[in-house]
C-alpha atoms as a PDB file:
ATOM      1  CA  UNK A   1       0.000   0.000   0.000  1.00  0.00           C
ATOM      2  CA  UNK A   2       1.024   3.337  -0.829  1.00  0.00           C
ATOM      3  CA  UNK A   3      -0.296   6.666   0.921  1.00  0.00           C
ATOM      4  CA  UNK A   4       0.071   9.593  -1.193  1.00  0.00           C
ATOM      5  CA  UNK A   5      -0.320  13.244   0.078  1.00  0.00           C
ATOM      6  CA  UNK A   6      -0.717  16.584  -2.311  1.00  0.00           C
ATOM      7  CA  UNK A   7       1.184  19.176   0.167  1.00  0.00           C
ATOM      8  CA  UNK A   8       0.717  21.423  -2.750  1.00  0.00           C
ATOM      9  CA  UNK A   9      -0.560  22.183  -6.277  1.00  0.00           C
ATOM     10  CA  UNK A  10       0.058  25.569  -7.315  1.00  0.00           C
ATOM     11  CA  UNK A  11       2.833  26.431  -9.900  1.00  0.00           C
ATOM     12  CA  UNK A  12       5.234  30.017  -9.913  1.00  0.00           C
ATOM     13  CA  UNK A  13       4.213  31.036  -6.621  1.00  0.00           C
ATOM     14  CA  UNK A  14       2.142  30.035  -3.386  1.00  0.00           C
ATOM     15  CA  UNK A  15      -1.628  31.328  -2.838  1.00  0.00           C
ATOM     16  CA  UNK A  16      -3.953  31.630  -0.118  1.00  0.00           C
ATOM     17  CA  UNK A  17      -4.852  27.840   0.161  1.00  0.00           C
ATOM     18  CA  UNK A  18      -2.492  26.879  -2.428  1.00  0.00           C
ATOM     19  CA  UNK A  19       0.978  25.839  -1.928  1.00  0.00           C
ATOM     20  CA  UNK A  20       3.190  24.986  -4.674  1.00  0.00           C
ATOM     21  CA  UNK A  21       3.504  21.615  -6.439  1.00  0.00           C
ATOM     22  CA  UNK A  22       4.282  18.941  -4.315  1.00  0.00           C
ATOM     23  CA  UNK A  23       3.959  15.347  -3.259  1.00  0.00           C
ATOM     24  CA  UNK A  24       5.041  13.329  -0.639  1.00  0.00           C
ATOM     25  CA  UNK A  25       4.656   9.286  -0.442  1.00  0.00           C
ATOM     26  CA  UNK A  26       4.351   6.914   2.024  1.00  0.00           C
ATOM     27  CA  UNK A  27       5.512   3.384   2.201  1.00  0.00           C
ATOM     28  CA  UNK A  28       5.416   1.543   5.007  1.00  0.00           C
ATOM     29  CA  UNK A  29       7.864   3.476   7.757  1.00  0.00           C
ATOM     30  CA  UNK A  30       9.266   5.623   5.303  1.00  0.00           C
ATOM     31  CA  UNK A  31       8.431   9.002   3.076  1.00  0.00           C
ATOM     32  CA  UNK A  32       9.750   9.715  -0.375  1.00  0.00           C
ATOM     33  CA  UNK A  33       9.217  14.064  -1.371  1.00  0.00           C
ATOM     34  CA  UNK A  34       8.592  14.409  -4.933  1.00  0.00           C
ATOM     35  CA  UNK A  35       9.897  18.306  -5.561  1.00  0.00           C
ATOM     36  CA  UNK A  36      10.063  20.940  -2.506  1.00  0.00           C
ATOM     37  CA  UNK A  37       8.603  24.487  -3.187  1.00  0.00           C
ATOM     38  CA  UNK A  38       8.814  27.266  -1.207  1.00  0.00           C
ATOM     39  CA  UNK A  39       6.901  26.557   2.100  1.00  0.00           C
ATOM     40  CA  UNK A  40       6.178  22.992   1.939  1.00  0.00           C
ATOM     41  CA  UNK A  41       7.371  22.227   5.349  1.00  0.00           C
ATOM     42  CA  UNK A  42       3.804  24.145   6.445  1.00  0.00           C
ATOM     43  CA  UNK A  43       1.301  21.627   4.988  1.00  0.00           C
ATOM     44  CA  UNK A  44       3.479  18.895   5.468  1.00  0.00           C
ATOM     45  CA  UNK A  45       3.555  19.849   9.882  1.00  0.00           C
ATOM     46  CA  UNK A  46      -0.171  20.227   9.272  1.00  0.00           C
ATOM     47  CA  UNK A  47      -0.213  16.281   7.909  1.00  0.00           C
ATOM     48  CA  UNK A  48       0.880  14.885  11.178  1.00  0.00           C
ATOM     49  CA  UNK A  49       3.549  12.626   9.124  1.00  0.00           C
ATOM     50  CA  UNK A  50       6.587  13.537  10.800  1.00  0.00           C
ATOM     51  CA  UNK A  51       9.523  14.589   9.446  1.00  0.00           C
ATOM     52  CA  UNK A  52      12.360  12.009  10.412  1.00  0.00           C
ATOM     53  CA  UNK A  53      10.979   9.159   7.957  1.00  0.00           C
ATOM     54  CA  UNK A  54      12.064  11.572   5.296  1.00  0.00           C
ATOM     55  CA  UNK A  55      14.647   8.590   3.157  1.00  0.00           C
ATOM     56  CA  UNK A  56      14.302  10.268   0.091  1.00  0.00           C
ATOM     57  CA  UNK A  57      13.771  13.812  -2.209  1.00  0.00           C
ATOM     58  CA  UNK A  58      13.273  13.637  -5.916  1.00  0.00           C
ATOM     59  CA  UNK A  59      13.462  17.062  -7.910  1.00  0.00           C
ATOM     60  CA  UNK A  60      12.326  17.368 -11.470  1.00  0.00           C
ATOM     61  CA  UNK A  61      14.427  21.035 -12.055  1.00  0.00           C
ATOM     62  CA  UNK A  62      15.897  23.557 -10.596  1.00  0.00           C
ATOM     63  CA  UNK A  63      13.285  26.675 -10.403  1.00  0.00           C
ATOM     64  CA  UNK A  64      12.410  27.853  -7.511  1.00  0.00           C
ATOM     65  CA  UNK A  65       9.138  26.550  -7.490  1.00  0.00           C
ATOM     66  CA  UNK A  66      10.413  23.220  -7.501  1.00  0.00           C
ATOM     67  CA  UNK A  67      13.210  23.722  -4.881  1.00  0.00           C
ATOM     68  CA  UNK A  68      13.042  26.773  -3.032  1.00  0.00           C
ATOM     69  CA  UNK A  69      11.322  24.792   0.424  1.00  0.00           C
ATOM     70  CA  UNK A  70      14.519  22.563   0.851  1.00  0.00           C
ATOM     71  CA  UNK A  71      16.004  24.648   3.707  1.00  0.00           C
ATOM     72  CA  UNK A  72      13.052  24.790   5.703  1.00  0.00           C
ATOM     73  CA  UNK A  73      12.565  21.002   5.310  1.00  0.00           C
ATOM     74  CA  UNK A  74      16.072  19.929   5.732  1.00  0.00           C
ATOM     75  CA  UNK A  75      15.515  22.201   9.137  1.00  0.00           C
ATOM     76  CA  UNK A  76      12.807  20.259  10.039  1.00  0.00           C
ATOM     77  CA  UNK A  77      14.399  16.763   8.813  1.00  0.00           C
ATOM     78  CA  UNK A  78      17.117  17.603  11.066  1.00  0.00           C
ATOM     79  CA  UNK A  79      15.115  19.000  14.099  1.00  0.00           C
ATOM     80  CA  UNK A  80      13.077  16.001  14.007  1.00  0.00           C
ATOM     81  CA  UNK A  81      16.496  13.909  14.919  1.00  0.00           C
ATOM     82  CA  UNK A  82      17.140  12.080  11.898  1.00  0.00           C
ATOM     83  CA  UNK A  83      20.864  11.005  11.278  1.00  0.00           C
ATOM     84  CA  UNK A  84      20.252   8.390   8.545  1.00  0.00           C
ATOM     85  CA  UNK A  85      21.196   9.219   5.315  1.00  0.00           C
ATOM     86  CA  UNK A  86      18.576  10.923   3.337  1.00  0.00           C
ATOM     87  CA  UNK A  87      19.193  10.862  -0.557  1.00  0.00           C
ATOM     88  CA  UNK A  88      18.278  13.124  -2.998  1.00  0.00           C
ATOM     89  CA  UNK A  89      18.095  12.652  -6.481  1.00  0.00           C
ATOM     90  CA  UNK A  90      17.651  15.646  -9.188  1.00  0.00           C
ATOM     91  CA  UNK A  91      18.911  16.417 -12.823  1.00  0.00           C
ATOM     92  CA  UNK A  92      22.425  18.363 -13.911  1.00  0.00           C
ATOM     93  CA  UNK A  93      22.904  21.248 -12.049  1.00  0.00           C
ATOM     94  CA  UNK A  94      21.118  19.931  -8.966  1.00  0.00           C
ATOM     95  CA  UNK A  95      24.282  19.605  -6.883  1.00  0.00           C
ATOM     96  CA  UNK A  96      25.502  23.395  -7.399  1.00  0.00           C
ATOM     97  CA  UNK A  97      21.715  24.906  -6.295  1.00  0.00           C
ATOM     98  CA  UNK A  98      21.444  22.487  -3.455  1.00  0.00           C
ATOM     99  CA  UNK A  99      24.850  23.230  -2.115  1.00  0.00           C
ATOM    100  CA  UNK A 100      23.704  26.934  -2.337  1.00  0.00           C
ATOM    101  CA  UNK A 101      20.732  25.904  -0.422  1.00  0.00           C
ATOM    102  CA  UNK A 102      22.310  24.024   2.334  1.00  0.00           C
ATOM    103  CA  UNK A 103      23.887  27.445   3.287  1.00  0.00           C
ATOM    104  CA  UNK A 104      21.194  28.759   4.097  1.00  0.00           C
ATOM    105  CA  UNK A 105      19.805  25.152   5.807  1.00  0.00           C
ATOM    106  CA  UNK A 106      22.559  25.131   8.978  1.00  0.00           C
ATOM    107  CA  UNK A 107      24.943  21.906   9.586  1.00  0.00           C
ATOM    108  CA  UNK A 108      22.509  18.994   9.182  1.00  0.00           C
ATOM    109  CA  UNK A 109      23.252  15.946  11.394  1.00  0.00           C
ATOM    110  CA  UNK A 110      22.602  13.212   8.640  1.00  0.00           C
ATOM    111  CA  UNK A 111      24.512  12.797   5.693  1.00  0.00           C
ATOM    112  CA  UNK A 112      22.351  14.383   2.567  1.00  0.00           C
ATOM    113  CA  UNK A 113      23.870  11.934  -0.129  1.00  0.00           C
ATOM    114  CA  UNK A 114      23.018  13.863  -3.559  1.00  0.00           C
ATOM    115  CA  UNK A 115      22.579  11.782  -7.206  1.00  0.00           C
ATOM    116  CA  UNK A 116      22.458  13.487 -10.258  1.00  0.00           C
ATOM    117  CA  UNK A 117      20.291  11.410 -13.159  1.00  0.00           C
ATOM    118  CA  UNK A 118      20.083  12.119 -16.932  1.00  0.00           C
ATOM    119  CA  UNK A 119      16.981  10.455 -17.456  1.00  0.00           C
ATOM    120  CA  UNK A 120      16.965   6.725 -17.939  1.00  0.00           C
ATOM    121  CA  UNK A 121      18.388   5.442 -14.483  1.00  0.00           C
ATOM    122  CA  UNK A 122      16.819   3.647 -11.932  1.00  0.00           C
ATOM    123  CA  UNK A 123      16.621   5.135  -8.224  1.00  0.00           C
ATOM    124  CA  UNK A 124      17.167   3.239  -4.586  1.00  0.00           C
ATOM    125  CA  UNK A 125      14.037   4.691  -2.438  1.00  0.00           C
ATOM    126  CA  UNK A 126      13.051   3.648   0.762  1.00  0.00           C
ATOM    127  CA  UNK A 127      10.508   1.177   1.665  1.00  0.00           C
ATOM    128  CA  UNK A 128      10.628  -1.099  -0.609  1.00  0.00           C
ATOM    129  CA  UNK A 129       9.989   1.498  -3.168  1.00  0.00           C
ATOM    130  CA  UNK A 130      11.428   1.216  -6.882  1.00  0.00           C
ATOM    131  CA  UNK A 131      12.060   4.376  -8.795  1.00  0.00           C
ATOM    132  CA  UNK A 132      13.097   5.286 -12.232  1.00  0.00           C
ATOM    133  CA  UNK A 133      13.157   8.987 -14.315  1.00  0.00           C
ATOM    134  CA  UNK A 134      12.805   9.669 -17.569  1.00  0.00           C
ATOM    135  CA  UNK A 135      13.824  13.033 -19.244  1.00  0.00           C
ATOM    136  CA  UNK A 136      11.220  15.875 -19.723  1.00  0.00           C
ATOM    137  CA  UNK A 137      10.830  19.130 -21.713  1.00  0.00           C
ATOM    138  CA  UNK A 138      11.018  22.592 -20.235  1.00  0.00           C
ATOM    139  CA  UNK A 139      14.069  24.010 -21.598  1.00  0.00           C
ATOM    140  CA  UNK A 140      16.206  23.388 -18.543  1.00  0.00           C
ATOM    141  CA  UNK A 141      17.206  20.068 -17.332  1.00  0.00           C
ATOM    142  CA  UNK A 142      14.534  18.317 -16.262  1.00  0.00           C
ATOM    143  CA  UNK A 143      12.959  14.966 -14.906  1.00  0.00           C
ATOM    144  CA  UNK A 144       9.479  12.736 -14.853  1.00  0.00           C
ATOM    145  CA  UNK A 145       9.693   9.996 -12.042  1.00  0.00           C
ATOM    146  CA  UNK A 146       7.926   6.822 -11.895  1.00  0.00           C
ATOM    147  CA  UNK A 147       7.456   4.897  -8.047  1.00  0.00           C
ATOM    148  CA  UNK A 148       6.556   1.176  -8.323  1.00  0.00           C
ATOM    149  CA  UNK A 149       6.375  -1.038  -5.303  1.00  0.00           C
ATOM    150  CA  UNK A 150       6.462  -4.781  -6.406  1.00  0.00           C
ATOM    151  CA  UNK A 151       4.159  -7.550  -5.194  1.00  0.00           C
ATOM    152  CA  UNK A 152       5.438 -10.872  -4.373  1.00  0.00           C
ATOM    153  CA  UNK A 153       3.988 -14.111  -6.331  1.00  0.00           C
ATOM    154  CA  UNK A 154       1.431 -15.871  -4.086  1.00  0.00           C
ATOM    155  CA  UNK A 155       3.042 -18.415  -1.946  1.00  0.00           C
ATOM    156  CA  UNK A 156       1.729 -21.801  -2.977  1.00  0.00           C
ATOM    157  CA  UNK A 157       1.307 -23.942   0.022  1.00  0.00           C
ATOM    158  CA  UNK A 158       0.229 -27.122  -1.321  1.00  0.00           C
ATOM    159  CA  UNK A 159       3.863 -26.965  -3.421  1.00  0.00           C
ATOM    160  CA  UNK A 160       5.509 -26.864  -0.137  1.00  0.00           C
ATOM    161  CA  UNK A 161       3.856 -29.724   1.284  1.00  0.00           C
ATOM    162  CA  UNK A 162       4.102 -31.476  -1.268  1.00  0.00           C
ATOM    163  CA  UNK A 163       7.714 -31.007  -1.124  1.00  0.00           C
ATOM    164  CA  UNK A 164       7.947 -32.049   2.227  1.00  0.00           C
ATOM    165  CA  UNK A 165       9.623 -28.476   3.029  1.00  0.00           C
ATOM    166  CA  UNK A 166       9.200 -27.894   6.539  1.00  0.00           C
ATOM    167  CA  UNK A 167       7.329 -24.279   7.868  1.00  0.00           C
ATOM    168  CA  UNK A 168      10.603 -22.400   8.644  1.00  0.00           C
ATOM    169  CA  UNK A 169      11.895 -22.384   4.966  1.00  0.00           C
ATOM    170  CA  UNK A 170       9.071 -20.707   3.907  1.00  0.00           C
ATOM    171  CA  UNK A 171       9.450 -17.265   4.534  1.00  0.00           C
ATOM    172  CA  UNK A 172      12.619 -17.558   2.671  1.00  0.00           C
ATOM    173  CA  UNK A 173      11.313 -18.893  -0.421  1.00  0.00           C
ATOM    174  CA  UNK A 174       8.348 -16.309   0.047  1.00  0.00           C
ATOM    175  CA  UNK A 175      11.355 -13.788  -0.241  1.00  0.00           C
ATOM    176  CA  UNK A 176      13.058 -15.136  -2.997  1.00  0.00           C
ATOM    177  CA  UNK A 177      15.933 -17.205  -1.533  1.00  0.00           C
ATOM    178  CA  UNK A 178      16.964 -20.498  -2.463  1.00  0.00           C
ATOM    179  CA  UNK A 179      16.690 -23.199   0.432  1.00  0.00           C
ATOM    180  CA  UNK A 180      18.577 -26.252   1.081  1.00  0.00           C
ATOM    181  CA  UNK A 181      16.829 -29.250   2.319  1.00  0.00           C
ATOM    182  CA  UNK A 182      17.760 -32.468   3.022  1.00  0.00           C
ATOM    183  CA  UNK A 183      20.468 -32.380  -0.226  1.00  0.00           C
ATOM    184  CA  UNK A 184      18.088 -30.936  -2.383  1.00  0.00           C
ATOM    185  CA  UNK A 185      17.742 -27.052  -3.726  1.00  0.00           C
ATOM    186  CA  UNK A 186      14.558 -25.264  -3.538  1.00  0.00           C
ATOM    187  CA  UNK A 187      14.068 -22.909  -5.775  1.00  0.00           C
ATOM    188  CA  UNK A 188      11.600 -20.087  -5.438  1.00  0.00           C
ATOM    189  CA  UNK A 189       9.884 -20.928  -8.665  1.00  0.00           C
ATOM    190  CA  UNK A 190       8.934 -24.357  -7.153  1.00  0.00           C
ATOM    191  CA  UNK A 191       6.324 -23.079  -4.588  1.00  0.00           C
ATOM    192  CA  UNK A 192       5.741 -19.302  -5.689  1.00  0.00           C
ATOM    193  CA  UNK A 193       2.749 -18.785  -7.949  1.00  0.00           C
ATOM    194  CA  UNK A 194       2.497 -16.382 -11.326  1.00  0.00           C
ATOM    195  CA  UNK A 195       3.632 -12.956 -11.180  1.00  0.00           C
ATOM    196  CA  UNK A 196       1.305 -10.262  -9.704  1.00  0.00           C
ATOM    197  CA  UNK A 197       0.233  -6.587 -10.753  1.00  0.00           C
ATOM    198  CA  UNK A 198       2.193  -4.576  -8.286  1.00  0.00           C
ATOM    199  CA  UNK A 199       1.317  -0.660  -7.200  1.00  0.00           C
ATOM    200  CA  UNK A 200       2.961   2.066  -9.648  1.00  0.00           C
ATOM    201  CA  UNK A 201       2.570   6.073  -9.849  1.00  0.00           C
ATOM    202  CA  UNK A 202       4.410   8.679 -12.179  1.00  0.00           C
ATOM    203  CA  UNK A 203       5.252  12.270 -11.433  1.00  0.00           C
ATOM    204  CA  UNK A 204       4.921  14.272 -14.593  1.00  0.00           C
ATOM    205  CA  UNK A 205       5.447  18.251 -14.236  1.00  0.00           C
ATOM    206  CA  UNK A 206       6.699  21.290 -16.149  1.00  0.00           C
ATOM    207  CA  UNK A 207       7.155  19.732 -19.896  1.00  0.00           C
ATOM    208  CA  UNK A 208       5.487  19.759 -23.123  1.00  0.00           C
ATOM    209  CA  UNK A 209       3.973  16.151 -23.648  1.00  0.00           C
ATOM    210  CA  UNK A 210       6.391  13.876 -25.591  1.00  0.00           C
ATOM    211  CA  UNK A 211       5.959  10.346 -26.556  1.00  0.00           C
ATOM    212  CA  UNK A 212       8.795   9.383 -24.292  1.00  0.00           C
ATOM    213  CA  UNK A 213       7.085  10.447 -21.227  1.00  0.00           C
ATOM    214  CA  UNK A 214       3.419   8.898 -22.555  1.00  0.00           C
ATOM    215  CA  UNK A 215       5.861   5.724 -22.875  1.00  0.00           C
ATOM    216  CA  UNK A 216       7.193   6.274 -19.331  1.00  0.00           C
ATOM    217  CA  UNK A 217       3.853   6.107 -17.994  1.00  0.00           C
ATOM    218  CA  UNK A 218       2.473   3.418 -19.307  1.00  0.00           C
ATOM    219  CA  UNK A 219      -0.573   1.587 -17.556  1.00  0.00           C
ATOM    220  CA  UNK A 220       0.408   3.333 -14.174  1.00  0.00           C
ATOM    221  CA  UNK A 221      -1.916   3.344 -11.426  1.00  0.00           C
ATOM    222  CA  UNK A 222      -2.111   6.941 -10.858  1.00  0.00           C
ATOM    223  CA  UNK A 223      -0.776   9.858 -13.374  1.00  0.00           C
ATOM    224  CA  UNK A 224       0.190  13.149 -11.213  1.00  0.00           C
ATOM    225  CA  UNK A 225       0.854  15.415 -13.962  1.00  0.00           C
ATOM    226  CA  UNK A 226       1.078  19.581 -14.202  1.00  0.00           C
ATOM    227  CA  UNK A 227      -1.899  21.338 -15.723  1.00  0.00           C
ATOM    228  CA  UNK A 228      -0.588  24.615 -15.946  1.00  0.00           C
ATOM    229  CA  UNK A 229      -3.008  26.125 -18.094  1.00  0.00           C
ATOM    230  CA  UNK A 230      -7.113  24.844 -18.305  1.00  0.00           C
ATOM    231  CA  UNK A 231      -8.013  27.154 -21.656  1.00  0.00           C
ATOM    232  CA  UNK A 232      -7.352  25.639 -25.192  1.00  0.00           C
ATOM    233  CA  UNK A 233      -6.420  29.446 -25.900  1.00  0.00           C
ATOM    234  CA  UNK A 234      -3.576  29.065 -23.849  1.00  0.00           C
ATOM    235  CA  UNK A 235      -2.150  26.810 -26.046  1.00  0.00           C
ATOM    236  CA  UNK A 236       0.892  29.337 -27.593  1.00  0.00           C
ATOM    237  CA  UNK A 237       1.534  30.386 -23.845  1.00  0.00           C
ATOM    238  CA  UNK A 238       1.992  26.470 -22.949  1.00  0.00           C
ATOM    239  CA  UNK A 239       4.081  25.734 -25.790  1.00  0.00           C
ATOM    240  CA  UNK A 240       6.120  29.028 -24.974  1.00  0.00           C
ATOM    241  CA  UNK A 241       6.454  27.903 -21.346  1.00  0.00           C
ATOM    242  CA  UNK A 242       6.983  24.295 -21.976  1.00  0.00           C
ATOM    243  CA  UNK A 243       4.100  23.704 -20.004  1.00  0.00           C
ATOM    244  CA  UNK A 244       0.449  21.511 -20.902  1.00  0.00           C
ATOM    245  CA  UNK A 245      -2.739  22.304 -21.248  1.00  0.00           C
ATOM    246  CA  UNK A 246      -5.075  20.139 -19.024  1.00  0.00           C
ATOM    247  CA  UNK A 247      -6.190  18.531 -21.930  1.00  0.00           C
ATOM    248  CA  UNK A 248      -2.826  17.576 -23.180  1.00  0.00           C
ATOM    249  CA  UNK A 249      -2.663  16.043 -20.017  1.00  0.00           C
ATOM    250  CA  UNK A 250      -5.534  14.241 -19.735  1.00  0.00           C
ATOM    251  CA  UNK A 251      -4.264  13.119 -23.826  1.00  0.00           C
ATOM    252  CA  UNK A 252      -1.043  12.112 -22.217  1.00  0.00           C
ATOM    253  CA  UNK A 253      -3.094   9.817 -19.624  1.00  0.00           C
ATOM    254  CA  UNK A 254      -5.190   8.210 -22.278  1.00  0.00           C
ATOM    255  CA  UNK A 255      -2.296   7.289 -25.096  1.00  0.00           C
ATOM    256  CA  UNK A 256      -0.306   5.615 -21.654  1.00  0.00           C
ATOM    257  CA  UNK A 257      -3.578   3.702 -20.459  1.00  0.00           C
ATOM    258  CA  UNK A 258      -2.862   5.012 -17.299  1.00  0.00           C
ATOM    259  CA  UNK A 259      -5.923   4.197 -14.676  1.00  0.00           C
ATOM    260  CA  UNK A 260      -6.223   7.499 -12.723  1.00  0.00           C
ATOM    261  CA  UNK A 261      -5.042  11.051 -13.358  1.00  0.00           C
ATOM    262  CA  UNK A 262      -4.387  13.903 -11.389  1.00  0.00           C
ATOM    263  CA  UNK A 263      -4.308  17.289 -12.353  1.00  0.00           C
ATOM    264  CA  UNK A 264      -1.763  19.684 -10.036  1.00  0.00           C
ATOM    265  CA  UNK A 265       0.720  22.805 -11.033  1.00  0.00           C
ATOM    266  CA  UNK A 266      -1.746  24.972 -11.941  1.00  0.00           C
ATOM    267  CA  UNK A 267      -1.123  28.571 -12.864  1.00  0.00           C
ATOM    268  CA  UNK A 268      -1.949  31.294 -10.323  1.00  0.00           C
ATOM    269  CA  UNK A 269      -4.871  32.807 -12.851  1.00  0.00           C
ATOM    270  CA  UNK A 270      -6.695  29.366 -12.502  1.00  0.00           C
ATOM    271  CA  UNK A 271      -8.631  30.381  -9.508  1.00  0.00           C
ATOM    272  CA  UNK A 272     -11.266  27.401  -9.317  1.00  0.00           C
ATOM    273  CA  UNK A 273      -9.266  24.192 -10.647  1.00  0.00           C
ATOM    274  CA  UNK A 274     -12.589  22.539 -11.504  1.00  0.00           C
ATOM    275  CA  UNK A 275     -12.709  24.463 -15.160  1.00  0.00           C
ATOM    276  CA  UNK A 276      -8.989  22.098 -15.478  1.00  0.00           C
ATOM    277  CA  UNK A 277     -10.663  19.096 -14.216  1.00  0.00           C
ATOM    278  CA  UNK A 278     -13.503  19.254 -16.966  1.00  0.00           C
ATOM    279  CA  UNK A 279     -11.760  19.833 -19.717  1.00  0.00           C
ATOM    280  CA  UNK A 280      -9.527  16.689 -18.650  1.00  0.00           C
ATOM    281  CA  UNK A 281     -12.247  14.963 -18.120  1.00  0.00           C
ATOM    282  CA  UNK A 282     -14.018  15.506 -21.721  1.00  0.00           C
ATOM    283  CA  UNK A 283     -11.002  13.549 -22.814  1.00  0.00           C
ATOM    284  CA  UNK A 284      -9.957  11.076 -19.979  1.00  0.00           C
ATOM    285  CA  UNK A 285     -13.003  10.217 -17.764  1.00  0.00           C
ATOM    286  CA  UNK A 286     -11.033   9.138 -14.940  1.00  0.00           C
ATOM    287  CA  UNK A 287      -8.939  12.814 -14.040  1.00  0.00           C
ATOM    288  CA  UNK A 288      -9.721  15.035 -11.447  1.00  0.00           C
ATOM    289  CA  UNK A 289      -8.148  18.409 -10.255  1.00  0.00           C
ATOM    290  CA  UNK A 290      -5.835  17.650  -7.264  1.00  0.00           C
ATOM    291  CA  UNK A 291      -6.585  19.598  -3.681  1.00  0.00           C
ATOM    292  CA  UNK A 292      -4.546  20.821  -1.203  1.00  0.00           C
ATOM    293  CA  UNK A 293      -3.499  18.405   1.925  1.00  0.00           C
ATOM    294  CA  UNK A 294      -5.729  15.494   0.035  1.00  0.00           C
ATOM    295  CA  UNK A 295      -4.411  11.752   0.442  1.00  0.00           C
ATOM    296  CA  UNK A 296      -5.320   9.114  -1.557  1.00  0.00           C
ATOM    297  CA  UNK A 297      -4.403   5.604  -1.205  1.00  0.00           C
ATOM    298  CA  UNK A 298      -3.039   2.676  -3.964  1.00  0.00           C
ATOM    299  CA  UNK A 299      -3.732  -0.616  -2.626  1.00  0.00           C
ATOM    300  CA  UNK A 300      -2.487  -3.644  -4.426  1.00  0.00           C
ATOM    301  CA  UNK A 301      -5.595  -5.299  -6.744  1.00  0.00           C
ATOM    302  CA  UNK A 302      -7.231  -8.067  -5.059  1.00  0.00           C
ATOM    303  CA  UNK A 303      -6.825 -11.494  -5.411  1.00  0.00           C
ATOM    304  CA  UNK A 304      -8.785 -14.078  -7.157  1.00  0.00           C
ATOM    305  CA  UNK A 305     -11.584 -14.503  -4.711  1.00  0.00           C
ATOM    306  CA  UNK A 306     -10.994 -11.769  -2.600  1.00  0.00           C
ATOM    307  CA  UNK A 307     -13.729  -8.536  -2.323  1.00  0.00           C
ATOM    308  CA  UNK A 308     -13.875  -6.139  -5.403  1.00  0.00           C
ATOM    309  CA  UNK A 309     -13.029  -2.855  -4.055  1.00  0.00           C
ATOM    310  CA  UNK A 310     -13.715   0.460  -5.993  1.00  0.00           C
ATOM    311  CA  UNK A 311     -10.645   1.146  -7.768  1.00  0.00           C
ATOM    312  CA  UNK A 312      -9.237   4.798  -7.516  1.00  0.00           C
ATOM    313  CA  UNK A 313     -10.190   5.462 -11.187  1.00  0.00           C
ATOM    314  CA  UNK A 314     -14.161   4.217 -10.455  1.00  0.00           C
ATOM    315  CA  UNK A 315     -13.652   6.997  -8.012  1.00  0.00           C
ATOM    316  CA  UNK A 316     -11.922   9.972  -9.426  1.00  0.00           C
ATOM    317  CA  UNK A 317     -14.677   8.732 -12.730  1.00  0.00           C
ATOM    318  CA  UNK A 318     -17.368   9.970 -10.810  1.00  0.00           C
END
């Protein structure tokens, strides 16, 4: 299970009941910040969360927008008494603006272990978590990021047994080690069912929609993605800006077969993001304009057998 919190939504600047574009995840123990604009320590106290489980930040550029909050969060990161390493993971450049930052931050008593990415690797996140980027278009380097958190194949008991495999090997086998019984090798494979849909979520903000990043989020469970500007008018001002229309984004959600969409980043002159949230929605039913301090939840899908629950595209549908 994932939690996922909007701290934010707003892009260039923060408004009354708007804060700018950010998200933080949880997994299990731990929290993973996807970009850190100016203030986002605020809504994130408000969340109750804490600030210690912080294992990971990932920035998509280097505007202030984007960035700007990491002193007052590192502060808080730091007050809170973490000493693990926290990493943070942005594209070329990142290191020179966060070292400016950090300045400005105080002498942090955990090691802030920073990655630059091109677009293309794949990121170590906390809990369990499995990242990878992908390269996006807004003129200055800049980054999409993708969150998956794996499911383990169903352990098949009657395999076991029939193995005559005693109880404690089976949580090793259930995590993917090889066990040696009684001269023989047990392999995984011999008591661990078919492969199963895991949890996944991309991060898509400040580009122009390519086929790269439609690619990158293919058949994700939830889209977040910017929706800087709601009027089709606004096209030449998006394309200027390297920015999307909401319908581009709710486009960008269809071609991937994503299941959900999200609409945040939206420009200060969009005063009521519902007029964002229809147009996406004339084009990709299952979108809906992100709010401020909302959490939504991705459960795995249930098993054969198990209760149908409403899915979070049934919901953001209706």
């Amino acid at each position: 299970m994932i939690d996922i919190c909007m701290l934010g939504t707003g892009g260039m600047m923060p408004l009354p009941g708007r804060w700018l574009s950010c998200v933080l995840v949880r997994c299990g123990a731990t929290l993973t910040l996807l970009d850190c604009g100016e203030g986002t320590q605020i809504p994130w106290k408000s969340l109750g969360w804490g600030f210690r489980q912080l294992g990971a930040i990932c920035l998509t550029h280097m505007h202030a927008d984007h960035v700007a909050g990491l002193p007052g969060v590192l502060f808080m990161v730091a007050h809170a008494g973490r000493t693990e390493p926290v990493l943070l993971y942005g594209p070329p450049g990142t290191t020179y603006v966060v070292e400016g930052l950090l300045r400005i931050a105080g002498e942090l008593p955990f090691p802030l272990q920073i990655e630059e990415l091109q677009g293309g690797e794949r990121l170590a996140l906390p809990g369990g978590l499995q990242g990878s980027c992908a390269p996006a278009q807004h003129g200055v380097p800049c980054l999409a990021y993708r969150l998956e958190l794996p499911r383990r194949p169903q352990f098949q008991v009657e395999r076991a047994q029939a193995l005559g495999l005693p109880v404690q090997y089976w949580s090793r086998l259930q995590r993917g080690e090889s066990v040696e019984y009684e001269g023989r090798l047990i392999t995984p494979d011999q008591v661990l069912g078919p492969p199963r849909r895991g949890i996944s979520l991309a991060f898509i903000t400040d580009t122009r929609p390519t086929a790269r990043l439609t690619a990158f989020a293919h058949d994700v469970d939830l889209l977040i993605c910017e929706s800087m500007y709601d009027d089709p008018t606004d096209l030449p001002l998006a394309r200027a800006h390297a920015h999307m229309l909401a319908e581009e984004a709710a486009r960008l959600a269809k071609e991937a077969g994503a299941h959900a969409l999200l609409l945040t980043h939206f420009s200060p002159k969009i005063h009521d993001p519902s007029s964002a949230e229809k147009a996406a929605r004339r084009v990709f039913r299952a979108a809906r304009a992100a709010r401020d301090g909302e959490i939504l939840t991705l459960s795995y899908p249930p098993a054969p057998g198990e209760p149908q629950e409403r899915s979070l595209s049934q919901e953001l549908a209706n």
